[in-house]
C-alpha atoms as a PDB file:
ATOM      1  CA  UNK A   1     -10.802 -32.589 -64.406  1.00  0.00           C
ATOM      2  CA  UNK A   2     -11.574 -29.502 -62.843  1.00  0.00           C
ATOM      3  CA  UNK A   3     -14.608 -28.280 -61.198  1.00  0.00           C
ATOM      4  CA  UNK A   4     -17.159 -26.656 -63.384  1.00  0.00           C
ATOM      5  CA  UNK A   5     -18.723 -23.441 -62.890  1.00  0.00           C
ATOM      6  CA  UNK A   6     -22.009 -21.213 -63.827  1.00  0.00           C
ATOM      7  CA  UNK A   7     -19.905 -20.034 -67.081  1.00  0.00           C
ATOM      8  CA  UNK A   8     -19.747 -24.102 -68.042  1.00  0.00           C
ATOM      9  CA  UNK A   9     -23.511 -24.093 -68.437  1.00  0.00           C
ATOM     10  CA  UNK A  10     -25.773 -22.061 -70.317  1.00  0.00           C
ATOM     11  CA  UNK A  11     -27.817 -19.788 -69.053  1.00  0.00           C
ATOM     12  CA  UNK A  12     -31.210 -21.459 -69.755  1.00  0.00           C
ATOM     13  CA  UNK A  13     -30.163 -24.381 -67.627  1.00  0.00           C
ATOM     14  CA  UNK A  14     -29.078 -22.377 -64.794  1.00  0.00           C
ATOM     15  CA  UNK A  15     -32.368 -20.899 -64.947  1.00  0.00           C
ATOM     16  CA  UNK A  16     -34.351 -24.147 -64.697  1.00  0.00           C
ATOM     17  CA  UNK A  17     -31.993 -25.836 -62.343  1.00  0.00           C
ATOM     18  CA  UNK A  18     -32.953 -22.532 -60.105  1.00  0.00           C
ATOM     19  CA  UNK A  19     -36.858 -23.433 -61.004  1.00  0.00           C
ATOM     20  CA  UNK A  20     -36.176 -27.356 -60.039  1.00  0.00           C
ATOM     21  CA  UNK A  21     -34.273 -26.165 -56.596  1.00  0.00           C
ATOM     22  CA  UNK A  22     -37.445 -24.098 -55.668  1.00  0.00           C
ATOM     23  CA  UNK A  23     -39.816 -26.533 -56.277  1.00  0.00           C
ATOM     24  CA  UNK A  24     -41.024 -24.404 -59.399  1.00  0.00           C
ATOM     25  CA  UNK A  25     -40.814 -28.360 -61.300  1.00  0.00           C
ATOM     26  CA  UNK A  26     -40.016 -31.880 -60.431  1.00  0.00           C
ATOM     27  CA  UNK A  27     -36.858 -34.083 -60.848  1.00  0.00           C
ATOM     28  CA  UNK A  28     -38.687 -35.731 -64.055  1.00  0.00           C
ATOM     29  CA  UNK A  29     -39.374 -32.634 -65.543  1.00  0.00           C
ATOM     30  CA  UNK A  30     -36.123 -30.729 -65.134  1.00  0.00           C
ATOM     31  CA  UNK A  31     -34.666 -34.237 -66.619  1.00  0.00           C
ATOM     32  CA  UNK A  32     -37.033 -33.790 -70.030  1.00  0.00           C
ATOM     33  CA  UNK A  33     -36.071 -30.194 -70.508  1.00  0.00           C
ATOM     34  CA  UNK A  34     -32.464 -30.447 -69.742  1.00  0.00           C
ATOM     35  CA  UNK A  35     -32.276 -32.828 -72.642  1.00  0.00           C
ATOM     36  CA  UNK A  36     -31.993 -30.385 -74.924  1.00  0.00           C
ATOM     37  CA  UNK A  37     -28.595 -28.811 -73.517  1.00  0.00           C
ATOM     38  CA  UNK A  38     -27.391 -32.771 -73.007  1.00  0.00           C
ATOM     39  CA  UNK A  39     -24.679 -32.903 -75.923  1.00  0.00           C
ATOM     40  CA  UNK A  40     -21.151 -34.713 -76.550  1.00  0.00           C
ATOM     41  CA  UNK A  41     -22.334 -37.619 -74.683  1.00  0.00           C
ATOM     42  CA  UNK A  42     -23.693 -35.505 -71.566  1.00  0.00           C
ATOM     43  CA  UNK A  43     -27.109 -37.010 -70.399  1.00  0.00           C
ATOM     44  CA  UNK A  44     -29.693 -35.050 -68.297  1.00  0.00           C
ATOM     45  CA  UNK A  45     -29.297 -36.964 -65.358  1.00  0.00           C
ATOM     46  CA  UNK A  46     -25.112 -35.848 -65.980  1.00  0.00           C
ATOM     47  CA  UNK A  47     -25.910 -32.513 -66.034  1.00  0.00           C
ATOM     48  CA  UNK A  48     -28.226 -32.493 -62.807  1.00  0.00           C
ATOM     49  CA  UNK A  49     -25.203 -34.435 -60.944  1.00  0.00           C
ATOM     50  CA  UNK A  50     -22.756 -31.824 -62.089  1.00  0.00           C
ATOM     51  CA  UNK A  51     -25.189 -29.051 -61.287  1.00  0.00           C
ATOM     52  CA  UNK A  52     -25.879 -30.670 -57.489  1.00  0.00           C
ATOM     53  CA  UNK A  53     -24.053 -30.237 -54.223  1.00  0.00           C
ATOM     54  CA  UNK A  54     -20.321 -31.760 -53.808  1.00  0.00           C
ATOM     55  CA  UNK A  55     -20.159 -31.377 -49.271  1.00  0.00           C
ATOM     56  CA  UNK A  56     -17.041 -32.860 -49.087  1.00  0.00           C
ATOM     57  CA  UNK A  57     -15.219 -30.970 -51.414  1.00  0.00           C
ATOM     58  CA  UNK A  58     -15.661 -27.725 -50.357  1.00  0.00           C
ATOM     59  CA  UNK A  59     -16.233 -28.275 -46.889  1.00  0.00           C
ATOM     60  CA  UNK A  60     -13.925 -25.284 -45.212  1.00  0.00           C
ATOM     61  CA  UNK A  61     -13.900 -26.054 -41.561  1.00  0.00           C
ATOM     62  CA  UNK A  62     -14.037 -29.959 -40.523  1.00  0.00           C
ATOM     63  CA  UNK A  63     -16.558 -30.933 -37.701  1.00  0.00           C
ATOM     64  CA  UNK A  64     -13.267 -31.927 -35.876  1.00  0.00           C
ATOM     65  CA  UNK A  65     -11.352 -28.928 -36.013  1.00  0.00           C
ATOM     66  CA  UNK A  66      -9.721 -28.370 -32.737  1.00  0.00           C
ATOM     67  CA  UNK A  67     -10.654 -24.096 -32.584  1.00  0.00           C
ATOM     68  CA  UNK A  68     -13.974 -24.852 -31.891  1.00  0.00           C
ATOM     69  CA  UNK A  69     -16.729 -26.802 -29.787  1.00  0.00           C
ATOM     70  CA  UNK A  70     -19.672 -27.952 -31.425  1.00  0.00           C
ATOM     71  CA  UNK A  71     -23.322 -29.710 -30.275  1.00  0.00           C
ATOM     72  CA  UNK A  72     -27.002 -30.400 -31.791  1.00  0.00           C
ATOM     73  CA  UNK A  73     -29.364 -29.552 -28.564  1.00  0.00           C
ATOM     74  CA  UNK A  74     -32.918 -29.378 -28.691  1.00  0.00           C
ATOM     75  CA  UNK A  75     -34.648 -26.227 -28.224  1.00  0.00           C
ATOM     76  CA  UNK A  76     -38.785 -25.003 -26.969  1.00  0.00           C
ATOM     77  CA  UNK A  77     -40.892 -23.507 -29.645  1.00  0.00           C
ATOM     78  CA  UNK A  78     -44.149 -23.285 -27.989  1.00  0.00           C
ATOM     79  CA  UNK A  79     -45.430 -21.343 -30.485  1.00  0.00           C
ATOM     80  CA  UNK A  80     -44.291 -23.854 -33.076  1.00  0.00           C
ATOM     81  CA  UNK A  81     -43.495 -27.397 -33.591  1.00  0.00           C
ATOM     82  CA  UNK A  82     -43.083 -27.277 -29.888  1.00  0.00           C
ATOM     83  CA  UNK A  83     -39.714 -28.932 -29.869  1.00  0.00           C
ATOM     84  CA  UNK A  84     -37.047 -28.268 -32.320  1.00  0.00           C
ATOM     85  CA  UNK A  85     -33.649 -29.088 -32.762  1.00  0.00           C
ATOM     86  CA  UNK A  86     -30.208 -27.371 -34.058  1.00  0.00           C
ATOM     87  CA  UNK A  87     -26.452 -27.292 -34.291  1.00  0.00           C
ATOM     88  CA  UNK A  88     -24.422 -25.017 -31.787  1.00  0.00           C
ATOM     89  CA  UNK A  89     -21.027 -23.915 -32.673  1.00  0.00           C
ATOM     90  CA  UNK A  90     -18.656 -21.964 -30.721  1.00  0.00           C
ATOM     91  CA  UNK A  91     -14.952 -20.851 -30.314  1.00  0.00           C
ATOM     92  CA  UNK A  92     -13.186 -23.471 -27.991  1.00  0.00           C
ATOM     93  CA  UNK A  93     -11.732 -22.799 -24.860  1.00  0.00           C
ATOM     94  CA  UNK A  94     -13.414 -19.158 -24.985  1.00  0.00           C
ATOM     95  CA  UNK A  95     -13.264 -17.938 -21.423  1.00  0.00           C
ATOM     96  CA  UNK A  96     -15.734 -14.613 -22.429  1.00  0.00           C
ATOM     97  CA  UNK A  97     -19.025 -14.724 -23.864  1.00  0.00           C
ATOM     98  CA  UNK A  98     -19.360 -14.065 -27.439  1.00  0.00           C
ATOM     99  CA  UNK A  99     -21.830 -12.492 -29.539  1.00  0.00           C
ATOM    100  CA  UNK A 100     -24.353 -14.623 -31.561  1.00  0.00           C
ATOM    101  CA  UNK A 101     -25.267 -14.818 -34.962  1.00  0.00           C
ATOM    102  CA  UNK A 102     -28.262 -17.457 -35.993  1.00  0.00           C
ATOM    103  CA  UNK A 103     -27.952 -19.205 -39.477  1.00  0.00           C
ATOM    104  CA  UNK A 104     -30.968 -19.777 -41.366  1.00  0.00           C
ATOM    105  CA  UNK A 105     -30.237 -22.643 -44.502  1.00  0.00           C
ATOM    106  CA  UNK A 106     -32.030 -23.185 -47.901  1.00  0.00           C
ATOM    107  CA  UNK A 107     -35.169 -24.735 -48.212  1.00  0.00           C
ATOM    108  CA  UNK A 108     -33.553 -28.211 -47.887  1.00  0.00           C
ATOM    109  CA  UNK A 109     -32.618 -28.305 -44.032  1.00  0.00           C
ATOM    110  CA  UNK A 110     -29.356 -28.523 -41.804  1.00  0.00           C
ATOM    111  CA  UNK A 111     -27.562 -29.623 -44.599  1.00  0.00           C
ATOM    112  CA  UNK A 112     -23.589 -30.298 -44.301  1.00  0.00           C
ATOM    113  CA  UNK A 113     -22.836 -26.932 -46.200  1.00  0.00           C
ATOM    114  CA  UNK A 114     -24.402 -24.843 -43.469  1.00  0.00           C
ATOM    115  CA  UNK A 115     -23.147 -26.798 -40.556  1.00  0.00           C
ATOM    116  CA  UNK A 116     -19.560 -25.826 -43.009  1.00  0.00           C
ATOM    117  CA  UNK A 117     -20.857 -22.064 -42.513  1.00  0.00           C
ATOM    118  CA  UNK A 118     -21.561 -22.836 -38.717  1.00  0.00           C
ATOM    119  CA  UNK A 119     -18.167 -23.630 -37.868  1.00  0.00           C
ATOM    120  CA  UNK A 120     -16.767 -20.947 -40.131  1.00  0.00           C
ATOM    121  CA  UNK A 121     -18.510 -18.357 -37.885  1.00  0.00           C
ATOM    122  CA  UNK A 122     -17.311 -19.943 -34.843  1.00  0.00           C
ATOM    123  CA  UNK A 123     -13.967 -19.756 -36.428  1.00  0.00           C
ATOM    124  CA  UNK A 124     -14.348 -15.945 -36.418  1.00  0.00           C
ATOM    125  CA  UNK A 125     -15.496 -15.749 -32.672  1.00  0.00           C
ATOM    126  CA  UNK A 126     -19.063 -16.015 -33.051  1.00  0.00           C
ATOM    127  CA  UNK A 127     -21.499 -18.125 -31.503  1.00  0.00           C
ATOM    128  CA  UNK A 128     -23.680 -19.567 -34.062  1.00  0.00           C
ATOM    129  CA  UNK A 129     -26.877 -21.358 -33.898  1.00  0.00           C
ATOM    130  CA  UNK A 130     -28.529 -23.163 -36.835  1.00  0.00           C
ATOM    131  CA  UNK A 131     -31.529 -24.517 -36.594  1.00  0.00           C
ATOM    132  CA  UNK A 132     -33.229 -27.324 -38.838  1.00  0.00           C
ATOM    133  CA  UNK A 133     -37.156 -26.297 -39.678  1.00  0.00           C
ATOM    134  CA  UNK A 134     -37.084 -29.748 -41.108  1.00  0.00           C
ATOM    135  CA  UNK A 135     -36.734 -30.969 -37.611  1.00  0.00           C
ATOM    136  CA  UNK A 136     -40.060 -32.018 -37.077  1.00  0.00           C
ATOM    137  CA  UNK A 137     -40.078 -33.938 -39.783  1.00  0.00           C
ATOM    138  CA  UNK A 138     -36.929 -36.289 -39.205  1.00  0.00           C
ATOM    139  CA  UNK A 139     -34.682 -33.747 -39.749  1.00  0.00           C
ATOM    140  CA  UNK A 140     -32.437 -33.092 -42.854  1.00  0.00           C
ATOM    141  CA  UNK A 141     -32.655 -36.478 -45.042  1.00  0.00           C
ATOM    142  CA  UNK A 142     -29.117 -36.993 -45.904  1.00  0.00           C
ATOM    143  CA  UNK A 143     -30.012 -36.370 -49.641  1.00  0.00           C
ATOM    144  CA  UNK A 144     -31.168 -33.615 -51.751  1.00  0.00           C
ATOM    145  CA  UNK A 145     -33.267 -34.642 -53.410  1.00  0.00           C
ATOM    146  CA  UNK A 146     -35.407 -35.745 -50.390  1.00  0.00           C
ATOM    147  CA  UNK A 147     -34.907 -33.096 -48.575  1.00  0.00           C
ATOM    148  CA  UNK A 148     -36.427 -30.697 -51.304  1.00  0.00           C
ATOM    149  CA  UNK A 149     -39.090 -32.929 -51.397  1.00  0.00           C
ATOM    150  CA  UNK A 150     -40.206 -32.689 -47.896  1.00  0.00           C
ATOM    151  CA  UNK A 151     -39.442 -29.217 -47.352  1.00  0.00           C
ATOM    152  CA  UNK A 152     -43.030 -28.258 -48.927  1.00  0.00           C
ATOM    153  CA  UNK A 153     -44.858 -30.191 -46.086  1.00  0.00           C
ATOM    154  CA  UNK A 154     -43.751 -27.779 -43.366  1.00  0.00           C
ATOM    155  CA  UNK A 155     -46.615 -25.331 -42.029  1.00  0.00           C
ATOM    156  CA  UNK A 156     -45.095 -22.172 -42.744  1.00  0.00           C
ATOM    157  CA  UNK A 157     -46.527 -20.653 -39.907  1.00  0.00           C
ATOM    158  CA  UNK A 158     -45.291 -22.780 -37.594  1.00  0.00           C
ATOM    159  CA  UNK A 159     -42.064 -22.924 -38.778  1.00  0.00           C
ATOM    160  CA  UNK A 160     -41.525 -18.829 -38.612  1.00  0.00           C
ATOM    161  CA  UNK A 161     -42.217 -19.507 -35.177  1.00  0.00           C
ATOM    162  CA  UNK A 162     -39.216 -21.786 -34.567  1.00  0.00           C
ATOM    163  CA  UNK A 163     -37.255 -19.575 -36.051  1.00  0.00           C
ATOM    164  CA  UNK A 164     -37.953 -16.638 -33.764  1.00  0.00           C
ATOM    165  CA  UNK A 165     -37.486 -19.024 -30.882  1.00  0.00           C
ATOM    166  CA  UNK A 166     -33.967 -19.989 -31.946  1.00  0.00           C
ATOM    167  CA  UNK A 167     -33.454 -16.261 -31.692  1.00  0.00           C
ATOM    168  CA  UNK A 168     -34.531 -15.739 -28.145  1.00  0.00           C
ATOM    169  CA  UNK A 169     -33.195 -19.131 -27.727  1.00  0.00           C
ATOM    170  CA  UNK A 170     -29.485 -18.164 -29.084  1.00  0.00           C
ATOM    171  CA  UNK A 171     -29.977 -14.519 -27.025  1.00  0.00           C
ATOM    172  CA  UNK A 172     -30.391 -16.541 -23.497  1.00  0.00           C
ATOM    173  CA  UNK A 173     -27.361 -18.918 -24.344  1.00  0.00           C
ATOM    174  CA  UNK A 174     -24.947 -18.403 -21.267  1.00  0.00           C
ATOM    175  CA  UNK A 175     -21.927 -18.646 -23.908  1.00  0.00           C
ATOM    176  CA  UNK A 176     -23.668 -15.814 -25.809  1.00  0.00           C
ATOM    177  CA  UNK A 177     -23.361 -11.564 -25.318  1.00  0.00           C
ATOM    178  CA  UNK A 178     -27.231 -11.533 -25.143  1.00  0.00           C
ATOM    179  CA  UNK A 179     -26.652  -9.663 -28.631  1.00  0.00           C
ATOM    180  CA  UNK A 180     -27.417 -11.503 -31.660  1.00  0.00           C
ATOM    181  CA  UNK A 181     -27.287 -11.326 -35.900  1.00  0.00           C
ATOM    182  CA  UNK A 182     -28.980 -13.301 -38.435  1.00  0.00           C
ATOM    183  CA  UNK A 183     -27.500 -14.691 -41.976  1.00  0.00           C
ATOM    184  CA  UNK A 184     -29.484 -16.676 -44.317  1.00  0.00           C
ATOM    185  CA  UNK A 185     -29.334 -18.226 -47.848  1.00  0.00           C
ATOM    186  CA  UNK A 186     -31.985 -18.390 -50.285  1.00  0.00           C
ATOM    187  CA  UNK A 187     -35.397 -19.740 -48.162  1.00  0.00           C
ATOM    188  CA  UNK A 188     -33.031 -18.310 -45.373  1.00  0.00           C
ATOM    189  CA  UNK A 189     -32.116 -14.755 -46.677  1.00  0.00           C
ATOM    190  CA  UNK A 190     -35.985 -14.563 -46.865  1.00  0.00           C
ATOM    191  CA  UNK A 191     -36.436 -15.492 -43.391  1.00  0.00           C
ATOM    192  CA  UNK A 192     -33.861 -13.425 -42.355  1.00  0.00           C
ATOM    193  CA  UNK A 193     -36.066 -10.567 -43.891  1.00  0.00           C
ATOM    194  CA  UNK A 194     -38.715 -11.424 -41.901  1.00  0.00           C
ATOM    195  CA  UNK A 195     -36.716 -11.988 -38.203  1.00  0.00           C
ATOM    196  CA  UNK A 196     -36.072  -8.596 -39.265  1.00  0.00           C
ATOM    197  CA  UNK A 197     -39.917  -7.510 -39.035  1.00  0.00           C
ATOM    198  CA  UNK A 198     -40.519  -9.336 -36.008  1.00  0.00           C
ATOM    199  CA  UNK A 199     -37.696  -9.371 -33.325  1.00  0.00           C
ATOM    200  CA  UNK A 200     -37.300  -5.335 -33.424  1.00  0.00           C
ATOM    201  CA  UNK A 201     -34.234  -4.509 -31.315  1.00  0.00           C
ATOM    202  CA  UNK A 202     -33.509  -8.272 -30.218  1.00  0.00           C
ATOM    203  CA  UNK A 203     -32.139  -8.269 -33.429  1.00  0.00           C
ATOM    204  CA  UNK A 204     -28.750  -6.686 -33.992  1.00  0.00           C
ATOM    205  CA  UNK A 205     -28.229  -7.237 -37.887  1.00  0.00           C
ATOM    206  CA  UNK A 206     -29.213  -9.333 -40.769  1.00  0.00           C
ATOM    207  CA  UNK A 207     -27.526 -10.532 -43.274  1.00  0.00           C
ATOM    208  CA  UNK A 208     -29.691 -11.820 -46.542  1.00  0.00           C
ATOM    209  CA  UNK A 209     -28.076 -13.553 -49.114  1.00  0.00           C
ATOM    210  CA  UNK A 210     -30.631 -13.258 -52.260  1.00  0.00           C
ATOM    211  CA  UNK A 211     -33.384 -14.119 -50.131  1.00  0.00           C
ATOM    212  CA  UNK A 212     -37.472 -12.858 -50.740  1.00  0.00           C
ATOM    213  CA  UNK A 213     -38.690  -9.653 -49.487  1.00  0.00           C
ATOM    214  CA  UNK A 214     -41.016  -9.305 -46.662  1.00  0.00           C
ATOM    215  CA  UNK A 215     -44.237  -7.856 -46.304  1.00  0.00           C
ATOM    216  CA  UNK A 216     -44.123  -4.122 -47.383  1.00  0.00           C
ATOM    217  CA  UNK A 217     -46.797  -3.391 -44.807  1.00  0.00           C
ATOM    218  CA  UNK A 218     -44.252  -5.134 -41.953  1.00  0.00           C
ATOM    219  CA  UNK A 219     -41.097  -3.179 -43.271  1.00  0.00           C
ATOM    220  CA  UNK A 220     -41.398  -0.120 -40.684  1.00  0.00           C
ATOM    221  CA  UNK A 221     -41.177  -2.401 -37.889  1.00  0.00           C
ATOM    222  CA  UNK A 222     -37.421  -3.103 -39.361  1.00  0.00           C
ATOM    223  CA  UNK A 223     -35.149  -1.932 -36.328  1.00  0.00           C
ATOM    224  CA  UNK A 224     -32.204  -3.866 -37.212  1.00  0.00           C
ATOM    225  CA  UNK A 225     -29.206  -2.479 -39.806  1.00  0.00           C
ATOM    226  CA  UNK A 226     -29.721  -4.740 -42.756  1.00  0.00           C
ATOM    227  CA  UNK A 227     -26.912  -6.042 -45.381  1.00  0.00           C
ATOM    228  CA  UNK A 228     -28.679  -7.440 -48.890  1.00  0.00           C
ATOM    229  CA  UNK A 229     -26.710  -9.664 -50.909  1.00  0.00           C
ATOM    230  CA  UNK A 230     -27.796  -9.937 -54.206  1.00  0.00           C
ATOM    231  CA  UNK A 231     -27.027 -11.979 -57.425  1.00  0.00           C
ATOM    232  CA  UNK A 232     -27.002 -10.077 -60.471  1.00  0.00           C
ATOM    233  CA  UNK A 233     -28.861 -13.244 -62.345  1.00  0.00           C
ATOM    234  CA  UNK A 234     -31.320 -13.696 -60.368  1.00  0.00           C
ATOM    235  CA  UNK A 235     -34.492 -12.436 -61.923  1.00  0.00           C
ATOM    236  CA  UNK A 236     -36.814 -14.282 -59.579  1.00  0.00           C
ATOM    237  CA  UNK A 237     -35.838 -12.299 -56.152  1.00  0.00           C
ATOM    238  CA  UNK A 238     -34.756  -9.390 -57.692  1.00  0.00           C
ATOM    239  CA  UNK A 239     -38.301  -8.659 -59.163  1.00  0.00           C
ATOM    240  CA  UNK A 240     -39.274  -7.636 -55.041  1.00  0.00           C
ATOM    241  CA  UNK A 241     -36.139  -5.786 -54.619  1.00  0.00           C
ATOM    242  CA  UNK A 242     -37.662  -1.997 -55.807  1.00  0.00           C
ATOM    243  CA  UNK A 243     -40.689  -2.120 -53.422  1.00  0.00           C
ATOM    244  CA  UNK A 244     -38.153  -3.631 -50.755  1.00  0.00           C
ATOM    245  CA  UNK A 245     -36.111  -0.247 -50.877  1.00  0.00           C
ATOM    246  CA  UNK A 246     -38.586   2.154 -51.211  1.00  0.00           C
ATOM    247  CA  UNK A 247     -40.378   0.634 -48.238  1.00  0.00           C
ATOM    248  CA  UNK A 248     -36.899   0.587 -46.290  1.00  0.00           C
ATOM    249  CA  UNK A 249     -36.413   3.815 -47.885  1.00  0.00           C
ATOM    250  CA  UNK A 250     -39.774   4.999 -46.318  1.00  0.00           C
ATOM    251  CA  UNK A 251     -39.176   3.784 -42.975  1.00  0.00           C
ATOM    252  CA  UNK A 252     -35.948   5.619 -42.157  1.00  0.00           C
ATOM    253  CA  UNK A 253     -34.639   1.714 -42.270  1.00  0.00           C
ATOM    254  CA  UNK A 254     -30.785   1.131 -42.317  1.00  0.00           C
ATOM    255  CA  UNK A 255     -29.375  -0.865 -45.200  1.00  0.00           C
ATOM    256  CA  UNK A 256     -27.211  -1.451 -47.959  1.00  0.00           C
ATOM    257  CA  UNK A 257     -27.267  -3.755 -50.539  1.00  0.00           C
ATOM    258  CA  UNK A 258     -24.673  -5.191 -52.607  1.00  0.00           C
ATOM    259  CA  UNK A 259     -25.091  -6.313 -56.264  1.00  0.00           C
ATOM    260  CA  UNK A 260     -22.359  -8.985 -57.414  1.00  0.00           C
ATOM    261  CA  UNK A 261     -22.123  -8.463 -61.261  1.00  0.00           C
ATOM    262  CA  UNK A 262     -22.411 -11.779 -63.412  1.00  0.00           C
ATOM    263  CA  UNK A 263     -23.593 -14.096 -60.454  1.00  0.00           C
ATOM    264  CA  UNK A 264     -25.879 -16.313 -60.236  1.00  0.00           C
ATOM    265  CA  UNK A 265     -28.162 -17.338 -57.711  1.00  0.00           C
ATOM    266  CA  UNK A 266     -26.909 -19.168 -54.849  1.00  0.00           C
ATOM    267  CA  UNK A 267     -22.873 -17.347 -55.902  1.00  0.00           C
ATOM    268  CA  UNK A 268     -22.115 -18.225 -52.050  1.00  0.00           C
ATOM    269  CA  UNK A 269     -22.680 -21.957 -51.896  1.00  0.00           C
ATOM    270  CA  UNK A 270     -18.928 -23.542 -52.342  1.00  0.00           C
ATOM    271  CA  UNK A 271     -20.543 -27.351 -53.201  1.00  0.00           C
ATOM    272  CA  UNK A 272     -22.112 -25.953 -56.236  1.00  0.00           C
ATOM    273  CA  UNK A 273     -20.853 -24.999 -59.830  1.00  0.00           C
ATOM    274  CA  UNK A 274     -22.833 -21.466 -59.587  1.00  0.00           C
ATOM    275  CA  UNK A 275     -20.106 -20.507 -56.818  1.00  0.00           C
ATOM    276  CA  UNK A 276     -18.528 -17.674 -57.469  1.00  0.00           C
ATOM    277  CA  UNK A 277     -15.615 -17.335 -55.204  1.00  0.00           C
ATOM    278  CA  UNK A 278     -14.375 -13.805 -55.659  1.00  0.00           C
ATOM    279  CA  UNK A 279     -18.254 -12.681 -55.223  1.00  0.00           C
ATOM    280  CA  UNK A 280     -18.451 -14.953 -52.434  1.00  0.00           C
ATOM    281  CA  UNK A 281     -15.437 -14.268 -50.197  1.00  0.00           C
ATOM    282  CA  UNK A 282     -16.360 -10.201 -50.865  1.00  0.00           C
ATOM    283  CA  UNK A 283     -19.731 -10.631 -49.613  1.00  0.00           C
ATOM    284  CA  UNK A 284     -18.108 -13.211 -46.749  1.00  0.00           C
ATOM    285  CA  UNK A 285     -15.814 -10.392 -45.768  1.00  0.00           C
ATOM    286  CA  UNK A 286     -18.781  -7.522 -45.732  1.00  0.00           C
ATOM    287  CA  UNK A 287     -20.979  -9.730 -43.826  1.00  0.00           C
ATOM    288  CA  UNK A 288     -17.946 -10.497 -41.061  1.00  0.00           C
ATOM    289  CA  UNK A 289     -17.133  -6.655 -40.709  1.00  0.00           C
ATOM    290  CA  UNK A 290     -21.239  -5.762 -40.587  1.00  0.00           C
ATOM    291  CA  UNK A 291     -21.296  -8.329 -37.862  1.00  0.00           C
ATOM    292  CA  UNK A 292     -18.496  -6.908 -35.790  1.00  0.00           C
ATOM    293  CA  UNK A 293     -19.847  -3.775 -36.396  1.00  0.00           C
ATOM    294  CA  UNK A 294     -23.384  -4.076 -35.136  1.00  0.00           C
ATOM    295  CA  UNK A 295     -23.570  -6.935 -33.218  1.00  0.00           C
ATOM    296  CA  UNK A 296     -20.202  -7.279 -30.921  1.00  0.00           C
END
């Protein structure tokens, strides 16, 4: 049978799987009002499995592909949990330095997809760095589910700050140019935004993937060029999208922003039915060129 996709489910469902992934409602209540769109046999718990995260499947670049060299290592955040942990990735056998680019995942940890995004990026001569905010919690749970659960129980605060210590930690890498981007997804594409706020020129681009706005008051800080990738159904990020620009707009920012007609949410993630894979290797292929634009 072949994989499903967002056009397999209705619209409704995708909506409330979205609300269950963001901790909007719990397993047991996404499971009562899925019932209603569980027909020809299909149970709620069916349609949650189909809707959930197949790693293997669609993983893209193997942890033992022989193009690049790979490692978890610790890293200092003083300012935050105080010692964090993430996964390194880099082209093998490079004799040069290469320019960074720090990947920030979905509010459920290091999961295997973006190590699978990791390696890509080392595939295409980066050296990428993602850390795991769930780290001081036991790190990424090996399931979902779990890992959604936890996620809530991170101080925020603290956990911005390990994330603009993996910069500066990814910057002072001796494989690395000293010159680094940012991609994230979802919880990541917001955090991206924010990197954006904070690191002023030690940041060389961002990349967020349908990910919240920041502050308005924080926007004219902004110093890095900034690529927004955007689901068209995606009602719940795009809401902040209008004050976004006009404060970017205001600040003599640089940006685009890309709008991927009849996408959903999450269009990027391959383990997921609401991949899109023409949106996704379009956006793949802007983000690549934005990165060897700005940041090599």
């Amino acid at each position: 049978m072949s994989q499903k996709t967002a056009h397999d489910f209705d619209q409704d469902l995708l909506i409330l799987f979205d609300a269950y992934v963001h901790g909007g409602i719990d397993r047991r209540t996404f499971l009562d009002r899925a019932s209603k769109y569980a027909v020809g046999g299909v149970t709620a718990v069916m349609l949650l499995e189909q809707l959930s995260p197949k790693f293997l499947a669609a993983q893209q670049v193997k942890p033992e592909d022989a193009r690049i060299e790979q490692q978890y290592i610790e890293y200092p955040s003083p300012n935050g949990y105080g010692t964090m942990r993430g996964y390194l990735t880099r082209p093998a056998g490079a004799a040069a330095k290469a320019p960074g680019v720090l990947v920030i995942h979905e509010n459920r940890g290091l999961n295997p997809h973006i190590e699978d995004i990791t390696r890509r990026l080392a595939v295409d001569g980066f050296v990428a760095f993602a850390p795991d905010a769930l780290f001081p919690l036991g790190g990424y749970p090996g399931d979902e589910d779990k890992a959604r659960e936890l996620f809530p129980k991170l101080d925020q605060a603290k956990t911005r700050q390990d994330f603009i210590a993996a910069a500066g930690f990814l910057r002072a890498r001796p494989e690395c140019t000293g010159k680094i981007g940012s991609v994230g997804f979802c919880y990541g594409g917001g955090m991206v935004n924010y990197l954006a706020t904070q690191l002023g020129n030690d940041l060389s681009a961002g990349v967020a993937y349908y990910g919240s706005s920041p502050d308005a008051a924080d926007v004219a800080k902004i110093k890095a060029p900034l690529m927004i990738q955007s689901a068209e159904n995606d009602a719940r990020i795009n809401a902040s999208w209008p004050a976004f620009e006009e404060a970017l707009k205001a600040a003599g920012a640089r940006y685009e922003r890309h709008l991927y007609p009849g996408t959903q949410h999450g269009f990027n993630n391959d383990t997921t039915p609401r991949y899109d894979a023409a949106a996704a290797k379009l956006s793949w292929d802007r983000t690549l060129a934005f990165f060897r634009q700005h940041v090599r």
